[in-house]
N, C-alpha and C. Protein backbone atom coordinates (compact mmCIF):
# COMPACT_ATOMS: atom_id res chain seq x y z
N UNK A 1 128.46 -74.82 68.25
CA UNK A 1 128.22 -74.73 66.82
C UNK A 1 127.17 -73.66 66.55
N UNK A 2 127.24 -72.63 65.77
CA UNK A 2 126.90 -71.93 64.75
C UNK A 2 125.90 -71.82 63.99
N UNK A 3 124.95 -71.68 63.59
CA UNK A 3 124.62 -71.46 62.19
C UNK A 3 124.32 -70.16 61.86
N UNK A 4 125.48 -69.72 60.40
CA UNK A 4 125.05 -68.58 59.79
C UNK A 4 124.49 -68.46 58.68
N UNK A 5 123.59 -67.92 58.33
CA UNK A 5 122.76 -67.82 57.16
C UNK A 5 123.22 -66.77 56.10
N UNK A 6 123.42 -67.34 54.84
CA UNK A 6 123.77 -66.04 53.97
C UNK A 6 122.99 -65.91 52.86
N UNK A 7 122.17 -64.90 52.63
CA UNK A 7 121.43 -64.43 51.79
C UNK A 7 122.28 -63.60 50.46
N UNK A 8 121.67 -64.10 49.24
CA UNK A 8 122.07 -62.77 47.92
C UNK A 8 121.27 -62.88 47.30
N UNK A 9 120.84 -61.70 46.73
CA UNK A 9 120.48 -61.37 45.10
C UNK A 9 121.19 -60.60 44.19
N UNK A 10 120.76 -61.21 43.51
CA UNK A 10 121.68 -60.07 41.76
C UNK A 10 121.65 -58.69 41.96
N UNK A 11 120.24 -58.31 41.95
CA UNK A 11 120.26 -56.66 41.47
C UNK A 11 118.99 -56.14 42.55
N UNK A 12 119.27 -54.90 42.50
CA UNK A 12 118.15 -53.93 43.43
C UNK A 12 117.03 -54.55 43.36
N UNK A 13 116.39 -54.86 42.41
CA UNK A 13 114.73 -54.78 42.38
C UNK A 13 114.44 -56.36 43.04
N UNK A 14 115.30 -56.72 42.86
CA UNK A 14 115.00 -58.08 44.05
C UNK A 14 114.99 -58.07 45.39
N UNK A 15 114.46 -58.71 46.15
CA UNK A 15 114.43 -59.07 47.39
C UNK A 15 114.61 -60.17 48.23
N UNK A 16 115.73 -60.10 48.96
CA UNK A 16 116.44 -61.88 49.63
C UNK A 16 115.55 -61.88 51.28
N UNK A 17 114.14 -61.00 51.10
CA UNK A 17 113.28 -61.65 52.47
C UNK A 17 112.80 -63.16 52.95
N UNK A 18 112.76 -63.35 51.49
CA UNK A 18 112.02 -65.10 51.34
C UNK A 18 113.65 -65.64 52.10
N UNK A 19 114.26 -65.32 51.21
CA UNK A 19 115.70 -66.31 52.21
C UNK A 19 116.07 -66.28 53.21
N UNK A 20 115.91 -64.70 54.01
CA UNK A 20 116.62 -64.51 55.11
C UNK A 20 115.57 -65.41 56.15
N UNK A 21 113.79 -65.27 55.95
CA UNK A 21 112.81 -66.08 56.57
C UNK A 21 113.24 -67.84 56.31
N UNK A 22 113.78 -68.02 55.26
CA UNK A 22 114.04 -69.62 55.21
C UNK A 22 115.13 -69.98 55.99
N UNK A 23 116.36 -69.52 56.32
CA UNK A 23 117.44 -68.80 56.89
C UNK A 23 117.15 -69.43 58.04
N UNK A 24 116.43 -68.17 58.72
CA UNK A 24 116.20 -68.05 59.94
C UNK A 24 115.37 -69.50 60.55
N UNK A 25 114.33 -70.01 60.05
CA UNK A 25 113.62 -71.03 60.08
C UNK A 25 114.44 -72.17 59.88
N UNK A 26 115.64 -72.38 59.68
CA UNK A 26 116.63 -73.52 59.63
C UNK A 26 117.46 -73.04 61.00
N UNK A 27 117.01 -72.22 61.76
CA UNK A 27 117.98 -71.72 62.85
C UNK A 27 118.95 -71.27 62.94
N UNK A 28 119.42 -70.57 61.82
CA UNK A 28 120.64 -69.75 61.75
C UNK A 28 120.48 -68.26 62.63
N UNK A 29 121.43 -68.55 63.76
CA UNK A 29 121.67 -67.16 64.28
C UNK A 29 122.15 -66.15 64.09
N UNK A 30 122.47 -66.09 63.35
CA UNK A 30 123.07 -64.47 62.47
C UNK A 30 123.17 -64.95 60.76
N UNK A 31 122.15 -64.11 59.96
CA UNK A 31 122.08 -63.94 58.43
C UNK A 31 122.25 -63.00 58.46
N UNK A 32 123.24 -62.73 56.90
CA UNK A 32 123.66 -61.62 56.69
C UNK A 32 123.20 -61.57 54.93
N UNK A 33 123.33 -60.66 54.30
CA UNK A 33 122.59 -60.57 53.18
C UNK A 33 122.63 -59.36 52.46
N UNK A 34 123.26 -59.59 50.97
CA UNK A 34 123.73 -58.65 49.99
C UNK A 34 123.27 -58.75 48.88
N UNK A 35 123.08 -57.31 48.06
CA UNK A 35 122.93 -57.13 46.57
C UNK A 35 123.83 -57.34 45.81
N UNK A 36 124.20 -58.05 45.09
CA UNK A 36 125.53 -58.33 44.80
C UNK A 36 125.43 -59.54 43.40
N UNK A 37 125.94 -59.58 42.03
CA UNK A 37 126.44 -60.39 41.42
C UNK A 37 127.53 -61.90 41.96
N UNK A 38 126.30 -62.71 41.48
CA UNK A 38 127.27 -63.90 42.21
C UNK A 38 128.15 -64.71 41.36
N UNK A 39 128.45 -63.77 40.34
CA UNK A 39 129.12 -63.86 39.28
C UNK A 39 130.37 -64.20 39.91
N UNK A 40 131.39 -63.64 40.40
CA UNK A 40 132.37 -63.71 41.00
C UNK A 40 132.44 -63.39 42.49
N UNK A 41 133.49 -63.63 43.39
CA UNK A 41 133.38 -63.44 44.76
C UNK A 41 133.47 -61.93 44.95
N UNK A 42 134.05 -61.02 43.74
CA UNK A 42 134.42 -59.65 44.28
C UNK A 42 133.47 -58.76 44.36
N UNK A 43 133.51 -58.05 45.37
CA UNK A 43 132.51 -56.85 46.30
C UNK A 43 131.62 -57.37 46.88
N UNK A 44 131.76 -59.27 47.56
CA UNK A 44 130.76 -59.61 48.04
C UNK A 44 131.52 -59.56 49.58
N UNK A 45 130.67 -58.15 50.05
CA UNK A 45 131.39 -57.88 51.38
C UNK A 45 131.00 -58.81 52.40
N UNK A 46 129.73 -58.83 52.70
CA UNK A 46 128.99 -59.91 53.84
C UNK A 46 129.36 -61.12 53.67
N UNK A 47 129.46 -62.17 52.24
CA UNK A 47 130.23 -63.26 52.24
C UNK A 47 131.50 -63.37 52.66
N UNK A 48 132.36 -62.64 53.03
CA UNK A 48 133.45 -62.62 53.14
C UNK A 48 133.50 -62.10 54.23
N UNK A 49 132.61 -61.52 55.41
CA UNK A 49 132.66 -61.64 56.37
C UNK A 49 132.37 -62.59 57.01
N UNK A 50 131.23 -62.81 56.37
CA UNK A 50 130.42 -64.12 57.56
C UNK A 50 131.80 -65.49 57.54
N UNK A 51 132.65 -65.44 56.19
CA UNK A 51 133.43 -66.81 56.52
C UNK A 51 134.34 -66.27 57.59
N UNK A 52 134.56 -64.98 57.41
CA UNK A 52 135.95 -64.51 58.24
C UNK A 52 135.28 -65.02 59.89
N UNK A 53 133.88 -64.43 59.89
CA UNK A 53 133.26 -64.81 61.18
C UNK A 53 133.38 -66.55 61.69
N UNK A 54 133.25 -67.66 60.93
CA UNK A 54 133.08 -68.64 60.99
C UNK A 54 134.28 -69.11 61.96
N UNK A 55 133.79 -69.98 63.02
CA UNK A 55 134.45 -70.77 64.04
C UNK A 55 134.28 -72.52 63.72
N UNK A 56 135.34 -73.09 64.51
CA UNK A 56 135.46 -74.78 64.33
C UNK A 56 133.98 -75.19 64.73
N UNK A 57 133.17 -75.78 63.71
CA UNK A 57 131.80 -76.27 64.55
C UNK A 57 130.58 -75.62 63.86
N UNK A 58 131.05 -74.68 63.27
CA UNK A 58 130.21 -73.82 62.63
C UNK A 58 129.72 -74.04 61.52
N UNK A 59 128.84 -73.47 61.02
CA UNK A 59 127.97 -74.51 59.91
C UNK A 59 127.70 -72.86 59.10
N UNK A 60 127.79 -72.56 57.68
CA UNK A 60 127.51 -71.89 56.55
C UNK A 60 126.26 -72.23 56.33
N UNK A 61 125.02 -71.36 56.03
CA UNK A 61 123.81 -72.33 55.72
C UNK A 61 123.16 -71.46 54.05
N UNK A 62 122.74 -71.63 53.14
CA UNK A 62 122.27 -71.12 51.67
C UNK A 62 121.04 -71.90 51.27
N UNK A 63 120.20 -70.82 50.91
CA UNK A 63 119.32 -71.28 50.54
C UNK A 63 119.17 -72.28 49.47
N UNK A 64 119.87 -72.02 48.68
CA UNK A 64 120.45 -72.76 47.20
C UNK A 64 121.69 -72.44 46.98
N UNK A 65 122.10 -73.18 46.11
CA UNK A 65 124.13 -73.27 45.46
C UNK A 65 124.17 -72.38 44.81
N UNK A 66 123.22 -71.78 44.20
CA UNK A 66 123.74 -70.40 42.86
C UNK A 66 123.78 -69.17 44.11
N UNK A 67 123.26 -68.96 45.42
CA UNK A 67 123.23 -67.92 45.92
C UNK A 67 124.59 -67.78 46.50
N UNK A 68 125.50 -68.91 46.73
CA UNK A 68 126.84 -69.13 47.23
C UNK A 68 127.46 -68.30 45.58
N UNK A 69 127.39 -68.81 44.67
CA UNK A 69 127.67 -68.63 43.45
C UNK A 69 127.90 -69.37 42.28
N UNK A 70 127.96 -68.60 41.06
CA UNK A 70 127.93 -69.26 40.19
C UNK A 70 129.02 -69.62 39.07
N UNK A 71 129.88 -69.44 39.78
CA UNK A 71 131.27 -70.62 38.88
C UNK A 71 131.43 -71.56 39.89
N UNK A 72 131.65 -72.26 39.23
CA UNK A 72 132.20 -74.25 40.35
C UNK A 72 133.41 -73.24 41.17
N UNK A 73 134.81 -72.68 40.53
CA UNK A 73 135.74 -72.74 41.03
C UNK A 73 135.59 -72.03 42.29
N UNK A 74 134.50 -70.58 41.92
CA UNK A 74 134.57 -69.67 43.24
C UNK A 74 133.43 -70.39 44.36
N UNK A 75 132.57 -71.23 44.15
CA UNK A 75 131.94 -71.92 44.88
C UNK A 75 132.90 -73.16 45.60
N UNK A 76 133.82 -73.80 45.29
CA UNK A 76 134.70 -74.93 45.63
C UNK A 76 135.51 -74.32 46.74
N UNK A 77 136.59 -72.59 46.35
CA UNK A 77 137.27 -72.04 47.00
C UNK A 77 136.69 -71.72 48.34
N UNK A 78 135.13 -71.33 48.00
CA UNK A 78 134.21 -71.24 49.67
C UNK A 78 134.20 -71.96 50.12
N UNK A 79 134.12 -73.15 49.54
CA UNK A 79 133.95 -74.46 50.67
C UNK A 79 135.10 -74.56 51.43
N UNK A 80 136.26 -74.68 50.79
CA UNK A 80 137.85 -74.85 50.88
C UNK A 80 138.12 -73.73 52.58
N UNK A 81 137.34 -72.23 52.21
CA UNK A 81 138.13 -71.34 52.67
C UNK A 81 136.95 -71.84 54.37
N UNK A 82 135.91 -72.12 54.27
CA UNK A 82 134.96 -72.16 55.22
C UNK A 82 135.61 -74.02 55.68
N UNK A 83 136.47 -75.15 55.81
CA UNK A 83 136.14 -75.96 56.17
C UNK A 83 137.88 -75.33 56.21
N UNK A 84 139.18 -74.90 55.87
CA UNK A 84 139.88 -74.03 56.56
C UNK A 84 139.99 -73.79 57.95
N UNK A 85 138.52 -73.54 58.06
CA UNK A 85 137.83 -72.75 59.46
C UNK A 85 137.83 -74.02 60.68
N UNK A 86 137.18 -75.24 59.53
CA UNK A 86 136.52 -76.11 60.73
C UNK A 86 135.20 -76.25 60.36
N UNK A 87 134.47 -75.47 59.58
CA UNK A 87 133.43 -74.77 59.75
C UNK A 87 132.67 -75.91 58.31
N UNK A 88 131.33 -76.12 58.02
CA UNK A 88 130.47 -76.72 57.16
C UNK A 88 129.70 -75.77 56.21
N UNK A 89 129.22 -76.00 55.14
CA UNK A 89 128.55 -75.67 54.00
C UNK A 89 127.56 -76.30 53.83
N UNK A 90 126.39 -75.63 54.03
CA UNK A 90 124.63 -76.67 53.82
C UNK A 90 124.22 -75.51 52.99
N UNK A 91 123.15 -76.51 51.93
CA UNK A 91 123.01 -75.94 50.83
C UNK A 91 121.36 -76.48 50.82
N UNK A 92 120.30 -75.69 51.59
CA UNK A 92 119.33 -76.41 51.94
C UNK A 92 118.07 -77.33 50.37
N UNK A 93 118.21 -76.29 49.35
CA UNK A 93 117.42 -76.73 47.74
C UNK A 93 118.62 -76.98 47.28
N UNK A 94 118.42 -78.14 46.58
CA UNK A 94 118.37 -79.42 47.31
C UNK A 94 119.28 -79.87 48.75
N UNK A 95 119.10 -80.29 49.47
CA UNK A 95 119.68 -80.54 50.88
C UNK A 95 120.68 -80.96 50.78
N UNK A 96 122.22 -80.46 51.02
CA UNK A 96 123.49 -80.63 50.54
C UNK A 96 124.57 -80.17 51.78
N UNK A 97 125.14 -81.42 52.24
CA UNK A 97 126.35 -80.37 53.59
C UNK A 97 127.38 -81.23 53.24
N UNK A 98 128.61 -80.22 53.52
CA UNK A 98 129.89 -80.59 53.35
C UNK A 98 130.46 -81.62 54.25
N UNK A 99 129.36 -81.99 55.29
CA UNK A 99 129.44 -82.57 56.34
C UNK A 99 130.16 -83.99 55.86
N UNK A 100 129.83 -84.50 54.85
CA UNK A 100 130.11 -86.31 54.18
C UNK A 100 130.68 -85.94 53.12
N UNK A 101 131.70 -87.03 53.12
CA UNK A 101 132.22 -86.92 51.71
C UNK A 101 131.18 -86.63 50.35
N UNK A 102 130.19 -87.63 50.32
CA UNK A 102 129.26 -87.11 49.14
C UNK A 102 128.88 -85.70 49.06
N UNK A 103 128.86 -85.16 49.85
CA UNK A 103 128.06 -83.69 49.88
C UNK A 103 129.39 -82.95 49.27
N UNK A 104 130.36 -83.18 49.07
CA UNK A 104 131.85 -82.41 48.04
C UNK A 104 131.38 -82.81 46.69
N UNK A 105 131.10 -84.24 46.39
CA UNK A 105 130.80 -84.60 45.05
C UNK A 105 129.89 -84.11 44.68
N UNK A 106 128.26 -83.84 45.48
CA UNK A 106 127.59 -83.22 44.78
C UNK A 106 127.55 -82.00 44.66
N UNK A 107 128.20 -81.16 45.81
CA UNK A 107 128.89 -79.80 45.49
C UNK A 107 128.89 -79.77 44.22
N UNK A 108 129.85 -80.19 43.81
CA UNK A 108 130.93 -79.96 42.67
C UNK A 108 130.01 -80.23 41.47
N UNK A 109 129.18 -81.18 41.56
CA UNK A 109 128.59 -81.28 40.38
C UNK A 109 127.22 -80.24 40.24
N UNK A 110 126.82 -79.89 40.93
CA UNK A 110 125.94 -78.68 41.15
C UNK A 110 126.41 -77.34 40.80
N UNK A 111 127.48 -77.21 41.28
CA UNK A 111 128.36 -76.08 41.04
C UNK A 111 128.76 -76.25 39.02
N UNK A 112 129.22 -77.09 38.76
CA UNK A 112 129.26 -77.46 37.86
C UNK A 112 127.71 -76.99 36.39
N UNK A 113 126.74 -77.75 36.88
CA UNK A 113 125.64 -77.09 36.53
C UNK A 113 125.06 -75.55 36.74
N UNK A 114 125.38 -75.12 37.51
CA UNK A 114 124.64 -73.72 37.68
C UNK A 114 125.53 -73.07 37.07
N UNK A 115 126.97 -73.03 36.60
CA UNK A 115 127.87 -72.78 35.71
C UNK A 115 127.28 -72.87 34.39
N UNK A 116 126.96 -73.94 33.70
CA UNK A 116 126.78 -74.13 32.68
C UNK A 116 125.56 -73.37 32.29
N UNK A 117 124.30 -73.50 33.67
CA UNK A 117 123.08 -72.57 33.16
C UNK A 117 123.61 -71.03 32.91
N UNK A 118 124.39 -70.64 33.81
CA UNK A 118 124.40 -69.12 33.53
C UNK A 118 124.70 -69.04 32.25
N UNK A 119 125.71 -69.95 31.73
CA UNK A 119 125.95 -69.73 30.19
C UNK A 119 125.02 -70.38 29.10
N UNK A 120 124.49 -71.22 29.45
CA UNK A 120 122.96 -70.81 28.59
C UNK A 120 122.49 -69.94 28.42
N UNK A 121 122.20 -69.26 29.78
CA UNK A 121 121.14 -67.88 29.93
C UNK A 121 121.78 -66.85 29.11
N UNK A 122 123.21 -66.87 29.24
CA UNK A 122 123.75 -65.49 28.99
C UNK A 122 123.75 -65.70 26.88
N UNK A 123 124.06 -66.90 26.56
CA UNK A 123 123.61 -67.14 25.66
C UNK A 123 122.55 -67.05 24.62
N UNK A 124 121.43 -67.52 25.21
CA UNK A 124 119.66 -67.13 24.55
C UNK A 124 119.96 -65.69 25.19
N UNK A 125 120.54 -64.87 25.88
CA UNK A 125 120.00 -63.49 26.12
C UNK A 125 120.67 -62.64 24.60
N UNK A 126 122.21 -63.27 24.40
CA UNK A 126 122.65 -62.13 23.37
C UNK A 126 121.71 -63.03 22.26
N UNK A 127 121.59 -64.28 21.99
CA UNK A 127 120.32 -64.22 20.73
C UNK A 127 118.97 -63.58 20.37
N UNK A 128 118.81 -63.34 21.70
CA UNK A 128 117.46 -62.64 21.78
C UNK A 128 118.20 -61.06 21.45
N UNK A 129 118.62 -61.04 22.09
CA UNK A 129 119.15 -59.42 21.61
C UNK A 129 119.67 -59.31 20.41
N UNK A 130 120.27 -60.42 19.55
CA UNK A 130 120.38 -60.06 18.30
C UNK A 130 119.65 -59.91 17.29
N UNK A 131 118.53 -60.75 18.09
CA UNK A 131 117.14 -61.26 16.99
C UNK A 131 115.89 -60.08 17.12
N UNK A 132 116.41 -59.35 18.76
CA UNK A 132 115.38 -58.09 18.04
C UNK A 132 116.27 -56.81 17.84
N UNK A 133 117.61 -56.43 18.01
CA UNK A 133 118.31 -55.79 17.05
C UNK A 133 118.06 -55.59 15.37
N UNK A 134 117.79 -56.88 15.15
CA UNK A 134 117.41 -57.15 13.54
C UNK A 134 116.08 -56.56 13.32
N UNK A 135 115.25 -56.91 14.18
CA UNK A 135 113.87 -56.28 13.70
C UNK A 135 113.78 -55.17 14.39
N UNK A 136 114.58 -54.15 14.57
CA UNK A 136 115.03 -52.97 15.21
C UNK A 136 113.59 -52.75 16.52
N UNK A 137 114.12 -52.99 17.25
CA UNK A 137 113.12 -53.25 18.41
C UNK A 137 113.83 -53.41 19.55
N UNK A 138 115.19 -53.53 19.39
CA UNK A 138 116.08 -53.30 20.96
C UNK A 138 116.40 -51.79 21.46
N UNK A 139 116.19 -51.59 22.67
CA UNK A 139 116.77 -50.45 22.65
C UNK A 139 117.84 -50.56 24.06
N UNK A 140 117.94 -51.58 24.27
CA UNK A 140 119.10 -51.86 25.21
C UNK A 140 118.33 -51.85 26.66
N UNK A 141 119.24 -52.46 27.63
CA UNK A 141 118.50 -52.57 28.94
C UNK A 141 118.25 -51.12 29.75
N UNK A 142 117.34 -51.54 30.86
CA UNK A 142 116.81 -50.02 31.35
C UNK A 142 117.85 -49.65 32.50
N UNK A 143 118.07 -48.52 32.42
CA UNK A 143 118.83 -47.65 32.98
C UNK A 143 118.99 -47.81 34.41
N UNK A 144 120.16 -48.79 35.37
CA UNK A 144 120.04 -48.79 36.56
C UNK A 144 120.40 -47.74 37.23
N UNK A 145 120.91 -46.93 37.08
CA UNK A 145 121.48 -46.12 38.22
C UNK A 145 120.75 -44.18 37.41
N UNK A 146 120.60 -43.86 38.75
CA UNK A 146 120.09 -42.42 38.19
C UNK A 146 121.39 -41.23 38.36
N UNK A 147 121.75 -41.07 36.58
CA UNK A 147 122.75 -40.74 36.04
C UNK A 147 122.55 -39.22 36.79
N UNK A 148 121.32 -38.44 36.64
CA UNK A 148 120.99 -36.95 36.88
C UNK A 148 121.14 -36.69 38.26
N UNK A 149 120.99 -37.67 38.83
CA UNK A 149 120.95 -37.77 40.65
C UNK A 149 121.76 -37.76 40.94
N UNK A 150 122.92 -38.52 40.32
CA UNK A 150 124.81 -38.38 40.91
C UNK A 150 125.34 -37.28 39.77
N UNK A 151 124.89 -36.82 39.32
CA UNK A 151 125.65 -35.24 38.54
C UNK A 151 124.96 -34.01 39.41
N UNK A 152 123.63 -34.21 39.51
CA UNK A 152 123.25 -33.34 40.94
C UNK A 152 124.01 -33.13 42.09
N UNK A 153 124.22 -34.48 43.15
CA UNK A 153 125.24 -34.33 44.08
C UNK A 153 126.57 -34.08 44.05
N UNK A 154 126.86 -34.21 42.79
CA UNK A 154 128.29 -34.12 42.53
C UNK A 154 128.62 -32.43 42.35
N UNK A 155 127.47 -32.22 41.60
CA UNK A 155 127.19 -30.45 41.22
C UNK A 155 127.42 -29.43 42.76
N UNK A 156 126.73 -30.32 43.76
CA UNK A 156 125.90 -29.92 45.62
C UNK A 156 127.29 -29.70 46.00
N UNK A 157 128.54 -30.97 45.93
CA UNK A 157 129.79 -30.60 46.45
C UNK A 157 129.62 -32.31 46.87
N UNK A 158 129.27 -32.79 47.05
CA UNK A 158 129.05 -34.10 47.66
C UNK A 158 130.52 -35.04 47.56
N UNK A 159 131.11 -36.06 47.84
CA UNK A 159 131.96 -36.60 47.83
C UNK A 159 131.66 -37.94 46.83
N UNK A 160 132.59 -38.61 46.19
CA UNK A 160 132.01 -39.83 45.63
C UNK A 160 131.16 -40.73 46.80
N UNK A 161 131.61 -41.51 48.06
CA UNK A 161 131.75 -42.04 48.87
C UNK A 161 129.90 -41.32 49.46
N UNK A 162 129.98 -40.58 49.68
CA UNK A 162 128.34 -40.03 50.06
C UNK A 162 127.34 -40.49 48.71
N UNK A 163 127.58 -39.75 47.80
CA UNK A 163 126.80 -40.01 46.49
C UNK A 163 127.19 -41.62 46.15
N UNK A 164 127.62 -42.23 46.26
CA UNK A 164 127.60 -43.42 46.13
C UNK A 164 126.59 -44.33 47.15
N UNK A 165 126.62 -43.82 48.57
CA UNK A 165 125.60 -44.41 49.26
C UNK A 165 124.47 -43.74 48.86
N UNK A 166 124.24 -42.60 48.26
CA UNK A 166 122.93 -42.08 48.36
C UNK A 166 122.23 -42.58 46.88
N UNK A 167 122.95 -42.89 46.15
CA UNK A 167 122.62 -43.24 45.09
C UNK A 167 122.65 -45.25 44.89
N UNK A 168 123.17 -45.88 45.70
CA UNK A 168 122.63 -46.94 46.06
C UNK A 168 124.52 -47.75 44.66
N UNK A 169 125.18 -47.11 44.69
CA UNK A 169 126.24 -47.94 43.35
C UNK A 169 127.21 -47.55 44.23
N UNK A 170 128.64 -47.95 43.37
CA UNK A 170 129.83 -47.82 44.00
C UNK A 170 130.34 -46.90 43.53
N UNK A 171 131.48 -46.10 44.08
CA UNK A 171 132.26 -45.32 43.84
C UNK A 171 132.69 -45.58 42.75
N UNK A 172 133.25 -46.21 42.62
CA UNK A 172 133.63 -46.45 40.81
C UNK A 172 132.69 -46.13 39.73
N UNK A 173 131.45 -46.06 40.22
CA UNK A 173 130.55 -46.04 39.28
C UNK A 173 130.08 -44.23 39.15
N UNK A 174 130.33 -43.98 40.44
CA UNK A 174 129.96 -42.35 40.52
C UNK A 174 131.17 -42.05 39.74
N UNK A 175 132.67 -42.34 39.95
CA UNK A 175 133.40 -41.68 39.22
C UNK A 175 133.77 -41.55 37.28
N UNK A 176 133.14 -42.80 36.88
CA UNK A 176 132.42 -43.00 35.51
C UNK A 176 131.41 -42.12 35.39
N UNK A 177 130.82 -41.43 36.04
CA UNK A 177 129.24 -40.88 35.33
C UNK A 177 130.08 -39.37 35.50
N UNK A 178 130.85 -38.83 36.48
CA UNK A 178 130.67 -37.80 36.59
C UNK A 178 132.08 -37.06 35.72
N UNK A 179 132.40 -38.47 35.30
CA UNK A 179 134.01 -38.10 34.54
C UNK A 179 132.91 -37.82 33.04
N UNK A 180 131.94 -38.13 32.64
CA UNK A 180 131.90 -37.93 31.13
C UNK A 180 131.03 -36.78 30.55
C-alpha cells in the first residue's frame, strides 16, 4: 500500500508548501501538486495522473475536500475512478476515508457543502462588484498574465508552447492575446 499525496491551489500567488509538508507528514510517498482551478477536473494534469498512478491498496491522501474539488459530482467521480483502482480517498480536515461505508456519506455531504460555498462566494463577489460598480470604484480584477511579455515573445519568433511556459498560462491563452 501506497500513499499519494495531492496538493492544489487556485491561482499563482498561492502556495500548496503548507500541504505538500502536511502530505508528507501523513507519509505519503510521492505528492504531486498543481496550480489549477478546482472548479472542474479539466487541465488538472497531476490529478489525473496520480489516479492513473494508483494501485489495489493504495490510498489518495488531501489535505481537505475542496482541494480534491469543488462540485460533489467531480469529487464523487474521483472517488468512483480511484476505488475503480482498488485504491482509497482520505481527506485528512476533517479526517474522512473511503475506507467505511460512512466515509461515502460524508464524502458526499461535504462535497455537497463546499459546492454550495463556492456559490455563495461567487455570489457576494458579483454583489460586491455591483455595489462598487455603482459607486464607480470598480475597475475590474488585476491583470494575471503579462499581456506585453507574450506579444514580446511572440514578436522574438517564439512558439505558443515556449511562450506559454515562459509566461507561466496555456497555449490557449497565448493564442487569445496574440490574435487581438
Amino acid at each position: 500500500m501506497t500513499k499519494i499525496g495531492y496538493a492544489r491551489v487556485s491561482t499563482i500567488d498561492q502556495d500548496f508548501e503548507i500541504q505538500q509538508e502536511r502530505l508528507k507528514a501523513e507519509g505519503c510517498v510521492i505528492v504531486r501538486a498543481e496550480k489549477v482551478s478546482g472548479a472542474s477536473r479539466e487541465g488538472r494534469t497531476e490529478l489525473a495522473t496520480v489516479i492513473e498512478f494508483l494501485r489495489e491498496g493504495d490510498e489518495l491522501v488531501v489535505t481537505r475536500l475542496d482541494r480534491l474539488g469543488r462540485d460533489t459530482r467531480d469529487v464523487l467521480n474521483i472517488v468512483h475512478d480511484c476505488e475503480r483502482r482498488g485504491a482509497f480517498v482520505t481527506v485528512l480536515d476533517p479526517h474522512v476515508s473511503t475506507r467505511g461505508e460512512m466515509g461515502h456519506l460524508i464524502l458526499t455531504v461535504l462535497g455537497m457543502v463546499a459546492q454550495m460555498e463556492r456559490r455563495f462566494i461567487k455570489e457576494r463577489q458579483r454583489e460586491g462588484i455591483s455595489k462598487a460598480q455603482a459607486a464607480g470604484a470598480y475597475r475590474g480584477g488585476k491583470a494575471r498574465l503579462d499581456y506585453e511579455l507574450i506579444r514580446r515573445l511572440h514578436g522574438d519568433g517564439l512558439g505558443a508552447s515556449a511562450i506559454a511556459k515562459i509566461a507561466k498560462c496555456s497555449r490557449m491563452q497565448v493564442y487569445r492575446i496574440i490574435a487581438d
